[in-house]
C-alpha atoms as a PDB file:
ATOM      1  CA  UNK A   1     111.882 110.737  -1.617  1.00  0.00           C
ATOM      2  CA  UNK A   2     108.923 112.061  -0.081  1.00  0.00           C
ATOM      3  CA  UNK A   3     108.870 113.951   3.107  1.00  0.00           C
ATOM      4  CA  UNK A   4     107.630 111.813   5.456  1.00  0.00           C
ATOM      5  CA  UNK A   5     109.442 108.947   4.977  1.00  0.00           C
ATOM      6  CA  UNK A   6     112.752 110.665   5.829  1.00  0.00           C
ATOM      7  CA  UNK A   7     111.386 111.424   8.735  1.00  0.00           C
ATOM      8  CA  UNK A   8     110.655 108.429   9.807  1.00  0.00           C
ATOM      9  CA  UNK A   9     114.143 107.217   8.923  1.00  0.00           C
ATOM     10  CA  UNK A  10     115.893 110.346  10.813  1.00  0.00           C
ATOM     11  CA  UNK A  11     113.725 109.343  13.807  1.00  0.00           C
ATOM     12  CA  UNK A  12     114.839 105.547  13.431  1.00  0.00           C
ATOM     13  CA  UNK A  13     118.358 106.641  13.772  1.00  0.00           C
ATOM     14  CA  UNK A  14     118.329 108.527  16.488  1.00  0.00           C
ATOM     15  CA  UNK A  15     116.902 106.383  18.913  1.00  0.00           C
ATOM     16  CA  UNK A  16     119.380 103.622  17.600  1.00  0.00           C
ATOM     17  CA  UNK A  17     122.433 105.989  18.069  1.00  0.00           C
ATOM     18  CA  UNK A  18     122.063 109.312  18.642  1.00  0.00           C
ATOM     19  CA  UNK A  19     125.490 110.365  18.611  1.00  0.00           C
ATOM     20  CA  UNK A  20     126.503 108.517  15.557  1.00  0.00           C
ATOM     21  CA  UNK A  21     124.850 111.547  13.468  1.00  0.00           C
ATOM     22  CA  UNK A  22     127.785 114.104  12.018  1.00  0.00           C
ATOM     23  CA  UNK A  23     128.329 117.011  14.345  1.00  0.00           C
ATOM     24  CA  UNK A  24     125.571 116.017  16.945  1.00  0.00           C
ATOM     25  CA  UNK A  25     126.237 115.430  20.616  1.00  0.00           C
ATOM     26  CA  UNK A  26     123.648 115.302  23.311  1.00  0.00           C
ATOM     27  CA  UNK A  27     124.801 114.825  26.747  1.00  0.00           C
ATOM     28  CA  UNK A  28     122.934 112.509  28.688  1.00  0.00           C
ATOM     29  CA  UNK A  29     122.572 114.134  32.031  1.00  0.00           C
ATOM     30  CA  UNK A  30     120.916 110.509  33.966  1.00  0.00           C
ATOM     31  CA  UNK A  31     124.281 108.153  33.796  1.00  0.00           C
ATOM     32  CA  UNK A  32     126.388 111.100  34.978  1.00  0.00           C
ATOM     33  CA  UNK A  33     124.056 111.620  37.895  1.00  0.00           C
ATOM     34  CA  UNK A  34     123.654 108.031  38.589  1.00  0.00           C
ATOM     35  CA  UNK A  35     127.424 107.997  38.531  1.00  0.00           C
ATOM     36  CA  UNK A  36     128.093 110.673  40.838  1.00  0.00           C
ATOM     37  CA  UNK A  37     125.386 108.809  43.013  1.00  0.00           C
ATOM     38  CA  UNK A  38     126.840 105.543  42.737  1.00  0.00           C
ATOM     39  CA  UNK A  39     130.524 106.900  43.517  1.00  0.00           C
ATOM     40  CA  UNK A  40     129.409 108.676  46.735  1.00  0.00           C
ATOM     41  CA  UNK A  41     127.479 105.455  47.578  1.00  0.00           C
ATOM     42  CA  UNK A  42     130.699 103.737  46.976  1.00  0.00           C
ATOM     43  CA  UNK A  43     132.750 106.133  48.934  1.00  0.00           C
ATOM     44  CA  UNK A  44     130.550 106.391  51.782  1.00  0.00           C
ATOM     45  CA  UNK A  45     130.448 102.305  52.213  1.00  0.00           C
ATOM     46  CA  UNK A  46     134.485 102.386  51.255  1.00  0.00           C
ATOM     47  CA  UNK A  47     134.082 104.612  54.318  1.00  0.00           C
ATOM     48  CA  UNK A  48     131.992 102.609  56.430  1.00  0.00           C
ATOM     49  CA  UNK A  49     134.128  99.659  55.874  1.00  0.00           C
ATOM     50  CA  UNK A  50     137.486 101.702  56.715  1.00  0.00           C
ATOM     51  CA  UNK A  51     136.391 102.538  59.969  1.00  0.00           C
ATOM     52  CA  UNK A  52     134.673  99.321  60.445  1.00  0.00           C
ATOM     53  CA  UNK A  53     138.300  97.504  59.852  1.00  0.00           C
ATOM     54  CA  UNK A  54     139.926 100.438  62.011  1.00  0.00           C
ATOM     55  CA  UNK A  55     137.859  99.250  65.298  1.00  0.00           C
ATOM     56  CA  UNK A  56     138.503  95.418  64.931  1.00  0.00           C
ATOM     57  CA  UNK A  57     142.054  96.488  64.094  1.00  0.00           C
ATOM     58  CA  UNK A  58     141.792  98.048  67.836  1.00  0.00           C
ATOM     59  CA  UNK A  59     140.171  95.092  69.079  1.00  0.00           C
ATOM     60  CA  UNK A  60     142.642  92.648  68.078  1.00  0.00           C
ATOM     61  CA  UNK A  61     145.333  94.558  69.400  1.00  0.00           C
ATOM     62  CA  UNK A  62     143.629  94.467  72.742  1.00  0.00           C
ATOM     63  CA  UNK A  63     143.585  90.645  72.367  1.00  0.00           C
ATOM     64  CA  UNK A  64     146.856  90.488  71.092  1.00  0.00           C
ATOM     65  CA  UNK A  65     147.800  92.289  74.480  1.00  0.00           C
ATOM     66  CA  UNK A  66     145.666  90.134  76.834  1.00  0.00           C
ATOM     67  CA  UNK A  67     147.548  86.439  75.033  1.00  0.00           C
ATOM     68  CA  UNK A  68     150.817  87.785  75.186  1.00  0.00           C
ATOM     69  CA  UNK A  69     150.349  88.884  79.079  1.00  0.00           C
ATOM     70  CA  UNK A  70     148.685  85.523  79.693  1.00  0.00           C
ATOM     71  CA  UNK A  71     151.884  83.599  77.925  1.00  0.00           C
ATOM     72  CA  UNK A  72     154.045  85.575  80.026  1.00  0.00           C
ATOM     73  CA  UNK A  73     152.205  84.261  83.094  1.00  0.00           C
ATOM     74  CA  UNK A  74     152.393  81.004  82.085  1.00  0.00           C
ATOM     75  CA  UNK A  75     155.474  81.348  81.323  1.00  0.00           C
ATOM     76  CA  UNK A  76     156.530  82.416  84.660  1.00  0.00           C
ATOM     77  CA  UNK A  77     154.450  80.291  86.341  1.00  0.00           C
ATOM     78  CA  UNK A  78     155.964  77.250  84.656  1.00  0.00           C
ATOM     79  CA  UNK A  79     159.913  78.219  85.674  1.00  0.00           C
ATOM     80  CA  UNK A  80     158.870  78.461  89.046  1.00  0.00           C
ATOM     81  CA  UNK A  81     157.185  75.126  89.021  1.00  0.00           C
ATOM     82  CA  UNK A  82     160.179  73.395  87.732  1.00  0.00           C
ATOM     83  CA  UNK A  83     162.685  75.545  90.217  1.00  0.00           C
ATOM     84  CA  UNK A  84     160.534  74.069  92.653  1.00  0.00           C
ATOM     85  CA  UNK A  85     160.558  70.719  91.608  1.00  0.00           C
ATOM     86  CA  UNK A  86     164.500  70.874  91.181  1.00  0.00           C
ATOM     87  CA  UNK A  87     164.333  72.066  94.734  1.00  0.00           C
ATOM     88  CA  UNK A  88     162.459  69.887  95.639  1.00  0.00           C
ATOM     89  CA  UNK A  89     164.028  66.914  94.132  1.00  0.00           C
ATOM     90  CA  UNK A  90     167.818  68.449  95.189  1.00  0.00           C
ATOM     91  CA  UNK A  91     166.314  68.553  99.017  1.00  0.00           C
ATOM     92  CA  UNK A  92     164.688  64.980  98.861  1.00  0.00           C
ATOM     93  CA  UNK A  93     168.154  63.800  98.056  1.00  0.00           C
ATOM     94  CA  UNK A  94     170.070  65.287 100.643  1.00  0.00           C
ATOM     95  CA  UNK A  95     167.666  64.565 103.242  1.00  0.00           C
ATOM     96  CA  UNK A  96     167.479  60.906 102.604  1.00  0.00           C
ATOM     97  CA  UNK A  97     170.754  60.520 103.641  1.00  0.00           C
ATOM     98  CA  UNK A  98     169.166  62.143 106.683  1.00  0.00           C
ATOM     99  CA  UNK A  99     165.749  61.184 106.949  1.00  0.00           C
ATOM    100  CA  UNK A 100     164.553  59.336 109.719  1.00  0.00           C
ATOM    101  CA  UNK A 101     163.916  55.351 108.582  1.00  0.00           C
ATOM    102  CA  UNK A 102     160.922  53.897 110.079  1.00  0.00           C
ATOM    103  CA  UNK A 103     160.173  50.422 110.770  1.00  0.00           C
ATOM    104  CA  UNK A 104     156.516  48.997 110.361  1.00  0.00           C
ATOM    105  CA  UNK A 105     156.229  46.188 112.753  1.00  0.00           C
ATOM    106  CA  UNK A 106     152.800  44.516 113.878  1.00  0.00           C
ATOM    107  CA  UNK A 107     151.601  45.736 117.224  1.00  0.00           C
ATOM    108  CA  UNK A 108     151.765  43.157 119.237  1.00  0.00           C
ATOM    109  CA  UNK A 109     155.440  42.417 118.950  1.00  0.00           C
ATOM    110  CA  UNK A 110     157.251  44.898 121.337  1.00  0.00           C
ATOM    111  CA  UNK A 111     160.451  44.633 121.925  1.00  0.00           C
ATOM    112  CA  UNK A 112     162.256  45.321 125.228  1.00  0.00           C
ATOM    113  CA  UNK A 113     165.491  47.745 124.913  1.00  0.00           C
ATOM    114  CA  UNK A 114     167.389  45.008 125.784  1.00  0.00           C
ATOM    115  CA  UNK A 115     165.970  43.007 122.664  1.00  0.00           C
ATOM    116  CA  UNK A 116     166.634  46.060 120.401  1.00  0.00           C
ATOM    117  CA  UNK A 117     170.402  46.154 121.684  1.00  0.00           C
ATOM    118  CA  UNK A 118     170.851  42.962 120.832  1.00  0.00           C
ATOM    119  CA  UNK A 119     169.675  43.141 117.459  1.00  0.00           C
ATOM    120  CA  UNK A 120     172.187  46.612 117.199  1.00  0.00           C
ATOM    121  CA  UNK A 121     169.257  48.814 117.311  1.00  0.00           C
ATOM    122  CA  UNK A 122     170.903  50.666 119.704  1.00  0.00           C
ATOM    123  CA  UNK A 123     169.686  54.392 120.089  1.00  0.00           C
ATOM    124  CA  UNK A 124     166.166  53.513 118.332  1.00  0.00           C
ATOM    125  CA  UNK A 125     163.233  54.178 119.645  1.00  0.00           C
ATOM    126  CA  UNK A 126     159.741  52.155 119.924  1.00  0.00           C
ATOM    127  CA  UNK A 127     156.736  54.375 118.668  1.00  0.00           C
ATOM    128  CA  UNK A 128     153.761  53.040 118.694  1.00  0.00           C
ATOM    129  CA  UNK A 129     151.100  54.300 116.178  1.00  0.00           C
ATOM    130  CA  UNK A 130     147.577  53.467 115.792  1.00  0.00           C
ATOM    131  CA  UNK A 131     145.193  53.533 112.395  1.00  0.00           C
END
């Protein structure tokens, strides 16, 4: 073989594979570095995010705290309604046995006391009221 065409065949194989040659190793110093570069990138964003996630965390907490105070007043405000209501509905039926009972008669008919004594009104009264 002549001289130059090994060469040539040597330099074919190296740029193919450089470490498939027997008892060579060449470090390539660029993918480490990019590497390194790309990890810190990734830790810095992994970072970024963390701290992102930490202050929404926070936030929904503080909502968390603001619904479960407003269900509470809700809450409260509801149990009063209804012991007001059954209050309500426990003094409406005691005081219609009590109640006053009110007659709507036209105007123009007004009885005399002895008219309403008659008809066993006896103790009423006449009250006139104008709308």
């Amino acid at each position: 073989m002549l001289p130059h065409y090994t060469e040539t065949t040597l330099s074919k194989r190296r740029k193919v594979n450089l470490q498939s040659l027997p008892g060579a190793w060449i470090d390539e110093p660029d993918k480490e570095e990019e590497t390194s570069i790309n990890c810190d990138q990734d830790i810095d964003l992994l970072k970024q995010t963390i701290a992102n996630l930490r202050k929404e965390k926070k936030k929904l907490e503080e909502t968390n705290d603001i619904v479960k105070k407003s269900i509470q007043i809700v809450a409260r405000k509801r149990l009063i309604a209804q012991t007001k209501k059954k209050n309500q509905t426990d003094t409406n039926e005691d005081g219609q046995e009590e109640e006053d009972i009110y007659i709507v008669v036209p105007s123009d008919f007004m009885p005399t006391q002895e008219e309403m004594k008659a008809a066993g009104l006896d103790g009423w009264e006449w009250i006139s009221a104008y709308f």
